[in-house]
Protein backbone atom coordinates (compact mmCIF):
# COMPACT_ATOMS: atom_id res chain seq x y z
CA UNK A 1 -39.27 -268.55 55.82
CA UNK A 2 -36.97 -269.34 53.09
CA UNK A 3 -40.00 -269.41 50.71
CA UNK A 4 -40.56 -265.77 51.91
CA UNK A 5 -37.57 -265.16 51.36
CA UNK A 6 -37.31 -266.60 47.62
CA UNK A 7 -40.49 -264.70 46.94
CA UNK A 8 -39.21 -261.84 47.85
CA UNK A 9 -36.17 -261.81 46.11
CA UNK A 10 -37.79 -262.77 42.46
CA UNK A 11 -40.49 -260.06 43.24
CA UNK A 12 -37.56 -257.64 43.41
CA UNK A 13 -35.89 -259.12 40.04
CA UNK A 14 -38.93 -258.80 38.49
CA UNK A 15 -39.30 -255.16 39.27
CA UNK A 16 -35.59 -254.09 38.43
CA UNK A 17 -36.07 -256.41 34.86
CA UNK A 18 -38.94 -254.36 34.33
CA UNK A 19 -37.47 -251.07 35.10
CA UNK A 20 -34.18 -251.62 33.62
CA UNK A 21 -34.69 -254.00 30.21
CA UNK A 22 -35.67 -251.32 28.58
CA UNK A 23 -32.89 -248.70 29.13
CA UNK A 24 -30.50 -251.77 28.76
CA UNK A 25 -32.41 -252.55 25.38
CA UNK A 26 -31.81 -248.72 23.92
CA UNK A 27 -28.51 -248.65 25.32
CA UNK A 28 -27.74 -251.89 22.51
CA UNK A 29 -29.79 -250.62 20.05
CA UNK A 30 -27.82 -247.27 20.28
CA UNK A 31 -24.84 -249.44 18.66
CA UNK A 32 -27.29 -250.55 15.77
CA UNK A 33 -25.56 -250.55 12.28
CA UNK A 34 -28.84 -250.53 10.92
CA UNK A 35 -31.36 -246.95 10.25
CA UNK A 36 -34.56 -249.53 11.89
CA UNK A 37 -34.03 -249.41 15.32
CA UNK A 38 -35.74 -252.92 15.07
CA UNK A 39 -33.77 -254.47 13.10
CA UNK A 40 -30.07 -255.27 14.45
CA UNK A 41 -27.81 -254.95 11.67
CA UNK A 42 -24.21 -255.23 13.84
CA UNK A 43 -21.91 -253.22 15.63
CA UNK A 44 -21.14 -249.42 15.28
CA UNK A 45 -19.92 -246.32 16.46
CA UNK A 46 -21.64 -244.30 13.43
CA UNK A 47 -24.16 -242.87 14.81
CA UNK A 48 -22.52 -241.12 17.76
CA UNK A 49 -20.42 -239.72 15.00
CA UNK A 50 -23.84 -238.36 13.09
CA UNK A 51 -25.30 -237.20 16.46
CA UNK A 52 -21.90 -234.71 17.40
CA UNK A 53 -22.45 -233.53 13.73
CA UNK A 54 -26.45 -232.65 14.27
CA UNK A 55 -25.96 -228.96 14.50
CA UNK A 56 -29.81 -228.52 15.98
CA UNK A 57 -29.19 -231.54 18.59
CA UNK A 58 -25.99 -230.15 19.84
CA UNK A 59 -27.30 -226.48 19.94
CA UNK A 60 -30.52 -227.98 21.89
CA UNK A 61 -28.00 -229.74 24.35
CA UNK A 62 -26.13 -226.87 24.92
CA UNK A 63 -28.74 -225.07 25.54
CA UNK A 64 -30.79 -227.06 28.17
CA UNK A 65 -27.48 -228.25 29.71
CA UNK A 66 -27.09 -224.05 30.10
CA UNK A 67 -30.40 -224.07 31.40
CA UNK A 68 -30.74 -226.92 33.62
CA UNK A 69 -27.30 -225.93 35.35
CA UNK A 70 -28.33 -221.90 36.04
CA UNK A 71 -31.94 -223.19 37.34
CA UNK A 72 -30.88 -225.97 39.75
CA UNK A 73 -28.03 -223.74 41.21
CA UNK A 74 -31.13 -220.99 41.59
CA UNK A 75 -33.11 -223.46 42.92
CA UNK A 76 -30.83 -224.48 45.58
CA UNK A 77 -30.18 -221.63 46.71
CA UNK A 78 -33.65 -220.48 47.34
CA UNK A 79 -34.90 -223.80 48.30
CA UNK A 80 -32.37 -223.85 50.64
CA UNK A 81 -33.45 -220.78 52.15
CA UNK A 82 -37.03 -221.52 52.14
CA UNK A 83 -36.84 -225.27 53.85
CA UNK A 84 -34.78 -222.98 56.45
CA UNK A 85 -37.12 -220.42 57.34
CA UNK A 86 -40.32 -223.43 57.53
CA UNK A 87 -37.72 -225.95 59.70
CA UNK A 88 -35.85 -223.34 61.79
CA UNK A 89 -38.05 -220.39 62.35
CA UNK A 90 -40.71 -221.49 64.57
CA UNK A 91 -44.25 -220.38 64.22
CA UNK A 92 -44.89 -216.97 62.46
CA UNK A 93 -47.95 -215.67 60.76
CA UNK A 94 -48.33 -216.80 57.26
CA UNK A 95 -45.99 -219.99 57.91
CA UNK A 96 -48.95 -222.57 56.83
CA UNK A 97 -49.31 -220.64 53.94
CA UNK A 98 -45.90 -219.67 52.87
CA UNK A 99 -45.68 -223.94 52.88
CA UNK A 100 -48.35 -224.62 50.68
CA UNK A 101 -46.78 -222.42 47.94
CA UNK A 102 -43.61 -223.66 48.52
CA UNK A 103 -45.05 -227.64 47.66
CA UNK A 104 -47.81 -226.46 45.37
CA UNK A 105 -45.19 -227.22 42.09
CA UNK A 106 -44.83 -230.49 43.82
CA UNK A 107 -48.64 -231.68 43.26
CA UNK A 108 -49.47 -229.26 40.45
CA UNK A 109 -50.33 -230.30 36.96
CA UNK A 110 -47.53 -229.34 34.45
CA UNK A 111 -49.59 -228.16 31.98
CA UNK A 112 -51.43 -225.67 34.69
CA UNK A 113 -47.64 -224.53 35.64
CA UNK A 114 -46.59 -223.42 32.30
CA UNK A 115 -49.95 -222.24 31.23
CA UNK A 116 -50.15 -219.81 34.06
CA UNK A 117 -46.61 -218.64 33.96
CA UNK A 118 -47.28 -218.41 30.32
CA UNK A 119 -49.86 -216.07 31.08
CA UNK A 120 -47.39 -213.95 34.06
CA UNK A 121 -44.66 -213.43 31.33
CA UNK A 122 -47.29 -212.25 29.05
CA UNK A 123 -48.68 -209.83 31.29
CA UNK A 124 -45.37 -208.96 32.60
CA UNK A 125 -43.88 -207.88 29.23
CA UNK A 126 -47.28 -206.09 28.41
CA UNK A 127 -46.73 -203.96 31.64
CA UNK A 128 -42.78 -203.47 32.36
CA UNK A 129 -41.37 -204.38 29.39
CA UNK A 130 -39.53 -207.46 30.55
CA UNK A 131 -39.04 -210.52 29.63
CA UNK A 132 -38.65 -208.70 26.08
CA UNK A 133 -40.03 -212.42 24.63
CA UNK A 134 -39.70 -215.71 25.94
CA UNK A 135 -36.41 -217.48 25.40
CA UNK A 136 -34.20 -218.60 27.62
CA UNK A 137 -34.19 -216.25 30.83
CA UNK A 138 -38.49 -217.46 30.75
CA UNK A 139 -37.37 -221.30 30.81
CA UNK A 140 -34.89 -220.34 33.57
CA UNK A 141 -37.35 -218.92 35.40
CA UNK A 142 -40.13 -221.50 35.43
CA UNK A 143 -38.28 -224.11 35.94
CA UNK A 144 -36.21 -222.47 39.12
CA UNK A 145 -39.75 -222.25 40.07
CA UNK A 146 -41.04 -225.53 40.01
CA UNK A 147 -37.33 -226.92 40.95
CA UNK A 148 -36.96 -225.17 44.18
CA UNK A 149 -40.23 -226.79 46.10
CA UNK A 150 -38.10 -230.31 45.55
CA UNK A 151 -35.01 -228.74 46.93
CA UNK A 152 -36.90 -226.69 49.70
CA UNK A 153 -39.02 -230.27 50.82
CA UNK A 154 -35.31 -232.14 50.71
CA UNK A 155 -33.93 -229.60 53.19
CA UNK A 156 -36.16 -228.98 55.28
CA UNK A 157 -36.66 -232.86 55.91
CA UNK A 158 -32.87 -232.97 56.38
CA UNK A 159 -33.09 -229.98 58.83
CA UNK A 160 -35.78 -231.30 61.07
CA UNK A 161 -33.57 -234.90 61.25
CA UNK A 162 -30.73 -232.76 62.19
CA UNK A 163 -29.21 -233.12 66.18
CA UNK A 164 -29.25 -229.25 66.87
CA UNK A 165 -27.18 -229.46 69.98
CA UNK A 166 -24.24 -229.11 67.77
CA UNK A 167 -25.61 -225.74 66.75
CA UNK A 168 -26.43 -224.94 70.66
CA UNK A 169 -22.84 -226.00 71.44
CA UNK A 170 -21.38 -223.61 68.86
CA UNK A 171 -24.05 -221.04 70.31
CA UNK A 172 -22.85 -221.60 73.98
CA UNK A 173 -19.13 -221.13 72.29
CA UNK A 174 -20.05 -217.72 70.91
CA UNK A 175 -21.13 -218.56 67.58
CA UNK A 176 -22.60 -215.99 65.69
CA UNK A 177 -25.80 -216.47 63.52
CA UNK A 178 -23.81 -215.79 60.42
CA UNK A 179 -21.21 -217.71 61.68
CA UNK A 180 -23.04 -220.45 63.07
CA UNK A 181 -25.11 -221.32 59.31
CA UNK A 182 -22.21 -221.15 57.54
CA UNK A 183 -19.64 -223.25 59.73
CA UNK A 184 -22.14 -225.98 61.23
CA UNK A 185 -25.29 -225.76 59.61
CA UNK A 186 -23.90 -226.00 55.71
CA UNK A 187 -21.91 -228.57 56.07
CA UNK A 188 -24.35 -230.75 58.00
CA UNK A 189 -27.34 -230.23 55.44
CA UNK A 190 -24.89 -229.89 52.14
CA UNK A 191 -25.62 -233.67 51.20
CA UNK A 192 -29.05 -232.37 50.94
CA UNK A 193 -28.48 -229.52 49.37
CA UNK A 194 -26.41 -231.68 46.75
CA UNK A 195 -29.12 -234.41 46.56
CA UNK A 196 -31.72 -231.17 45.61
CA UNK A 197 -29.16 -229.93 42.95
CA UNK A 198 -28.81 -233.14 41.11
CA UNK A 199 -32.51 -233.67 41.40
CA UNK A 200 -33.57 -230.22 40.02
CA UNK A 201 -31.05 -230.54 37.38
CA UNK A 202 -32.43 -233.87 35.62
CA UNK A 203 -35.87 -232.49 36.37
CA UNK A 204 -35.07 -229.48 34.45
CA UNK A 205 -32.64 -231.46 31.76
CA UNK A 206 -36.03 -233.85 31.52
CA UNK A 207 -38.89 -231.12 31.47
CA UNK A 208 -41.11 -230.99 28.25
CA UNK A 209 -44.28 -229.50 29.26
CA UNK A 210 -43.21 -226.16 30.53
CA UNK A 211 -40.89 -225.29 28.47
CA UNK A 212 -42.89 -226.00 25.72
CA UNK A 213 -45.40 -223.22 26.69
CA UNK A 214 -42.37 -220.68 27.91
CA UNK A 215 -40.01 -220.68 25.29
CA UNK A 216 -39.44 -219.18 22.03
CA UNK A 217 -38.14 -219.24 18.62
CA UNK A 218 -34.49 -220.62 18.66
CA UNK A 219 -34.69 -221.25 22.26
CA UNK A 220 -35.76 -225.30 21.72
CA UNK A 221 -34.34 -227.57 24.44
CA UNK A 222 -33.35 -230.94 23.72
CA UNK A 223 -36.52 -232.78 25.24
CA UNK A 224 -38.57 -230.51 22.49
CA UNK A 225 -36.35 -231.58 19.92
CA UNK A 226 -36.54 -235.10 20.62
CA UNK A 227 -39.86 -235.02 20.89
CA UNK A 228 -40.57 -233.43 17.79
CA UNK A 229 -37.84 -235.57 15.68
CA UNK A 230 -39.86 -238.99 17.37
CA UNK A 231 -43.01 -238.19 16.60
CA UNK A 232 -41.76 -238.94 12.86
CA UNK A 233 -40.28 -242.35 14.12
CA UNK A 234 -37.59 -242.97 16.33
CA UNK A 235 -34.00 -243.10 14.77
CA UNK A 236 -30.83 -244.76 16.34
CA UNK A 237 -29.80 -241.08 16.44
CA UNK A 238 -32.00 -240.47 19.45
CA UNK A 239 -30.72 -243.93 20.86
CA UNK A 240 -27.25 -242.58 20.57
CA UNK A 241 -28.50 -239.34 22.30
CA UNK A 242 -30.30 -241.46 24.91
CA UNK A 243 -27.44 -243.71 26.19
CA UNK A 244 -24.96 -240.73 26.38
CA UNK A 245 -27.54 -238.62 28.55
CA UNK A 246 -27.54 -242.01 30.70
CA UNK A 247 -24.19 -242.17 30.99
CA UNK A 248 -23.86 -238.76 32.02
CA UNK A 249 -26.66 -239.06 34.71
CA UNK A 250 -25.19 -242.66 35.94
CA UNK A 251 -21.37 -240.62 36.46
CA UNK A 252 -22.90 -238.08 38.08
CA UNK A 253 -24.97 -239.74 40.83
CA UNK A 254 -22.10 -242.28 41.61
CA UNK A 255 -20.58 -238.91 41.85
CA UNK A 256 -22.61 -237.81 44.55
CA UNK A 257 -22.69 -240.59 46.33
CA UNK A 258 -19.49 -241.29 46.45
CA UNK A 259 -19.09 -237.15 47.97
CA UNK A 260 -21.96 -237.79 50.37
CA UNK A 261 -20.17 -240.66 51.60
CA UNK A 262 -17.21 -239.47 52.09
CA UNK A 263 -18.96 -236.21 54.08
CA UNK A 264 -20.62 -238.98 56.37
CA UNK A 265 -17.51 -240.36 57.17
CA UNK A 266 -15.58 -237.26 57.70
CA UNK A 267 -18.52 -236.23 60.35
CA UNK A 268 -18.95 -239.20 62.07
CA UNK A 269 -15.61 -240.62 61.96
């Protein structure tokens, strides 16, 4: 048993050295005095000072920080709506579906999603006049599209976990439907509903494919300028760039959990 036991735990450091090394590896060589990123040439701070004066990395930050914030807040609200209707709504015609489209993103190729909505803004703008290009309401667009199946499958597993005679208790009380979402429902699913927002918003921080095929000139996110700026050799610029986005991801999970716990204990006291 204890040999189990030891097994098990060095399988699992294994796993977490593999996972991990690496981001703990960039994070070091992100303090690299030296231009090779193999070569360790000391301490510094220099190159966070070079990245915040990169006018084309900041601008591409800005921008899919801009982006990834408007399309994960669009996401969850639609998601939201759509896990709803396929948890809460019983049977209705169209209901098998109305859940295959939702979780079609989920299992679909990238490249096939942002070819084919590639093609729908194309033959939008040829027939209505709008999206006048592709730019930045395009990106927002696909990737509220391809963000909201996550956020829909999230809630709608959180839903159908969900005791519902609180909700027949508030019913019994008078409760109005209105009412009823907004005062028990929310609340109960809005660690979901958080857990789909963070998730759509790294997935759209993170996205490359799509937006490659639905933006436009001066409308480059940061995973297309990274992209293009590696493919000439990584510097300790992108390292920099790497360990902040890290840190920023890292703050705001802990973040979350720390709100989701403190929901949990609130409602179950």
């Amino acid at each position: 048993m204890k040999n189990h036991s030891l097994a098990l735990k060095l399988s699992a450091g294994f796993g977490f050295l593999f996972l991990y090394a690496p981001i703990v590896a960039l994070i070091i060589y992100g303090f690299n005095e030296s231009k090779l990123v193999t070569v360790w040439g000391g301490w510094s701070l220099k190159w966070y000072v070079e990245l915040f004066q990169n006018d084309q990395i900041m601008d591409a930050a800005w921008v899919s920080l801009k982006i990834a914030f408007i399309s994960a807040t669009l996401a969850s609200i639609l998601g939201t709506l759509a896990g709803f209707v396929l948890s809460r709504m019983g049977k209705f015609r169209g209901k098998t579906m109305m859940a295959g489209w939702v979780t079609a993103p989920l299992v679909m190729p990238e490249v096939i999603t942002g070819l084919s909505l590639l093609l729908l803004f194309v033959a939008m703008e040829s027939m209505f006049g709008w999206p006048a290009g592709r730019g930045t309401t395009t990106i927002v667009i696909a990737h509220t599209t391809f963000c909201l199946a996550y956020v829909a499958v999230v809630v709608q597993s959180r839903l159908s976990s969900m005791d519902e005679t609180l909700e027949e208790a508030a019913m019994d009380l008078g409760a109005k439907p209105v009412s009823l979402f907004f005062l028990i429902t929310l609340p109960l699913i809005a660690p979901a509903i958080l857990s789909g927002w963070l998730l759509s918003f790294t997935l759209s921080l993170d996205d490359l494919v799509i937006a490659s095929f639905v933006s436009g000139p001066g409308n480059s996110t940061l995973p297309m300028v990274i992209f293009s700026k590696v493919r000439l050799g990584v510097t300790p610029e992108i390292n920099a760039l790497a360990t902040l986005m890290i840190l920023v991801v890292s703050i705001a999970v802990i973040a979350a959990i720390f709100i989701m716990r403190r929901q949990n204990r609130f409602q179950n006291p």
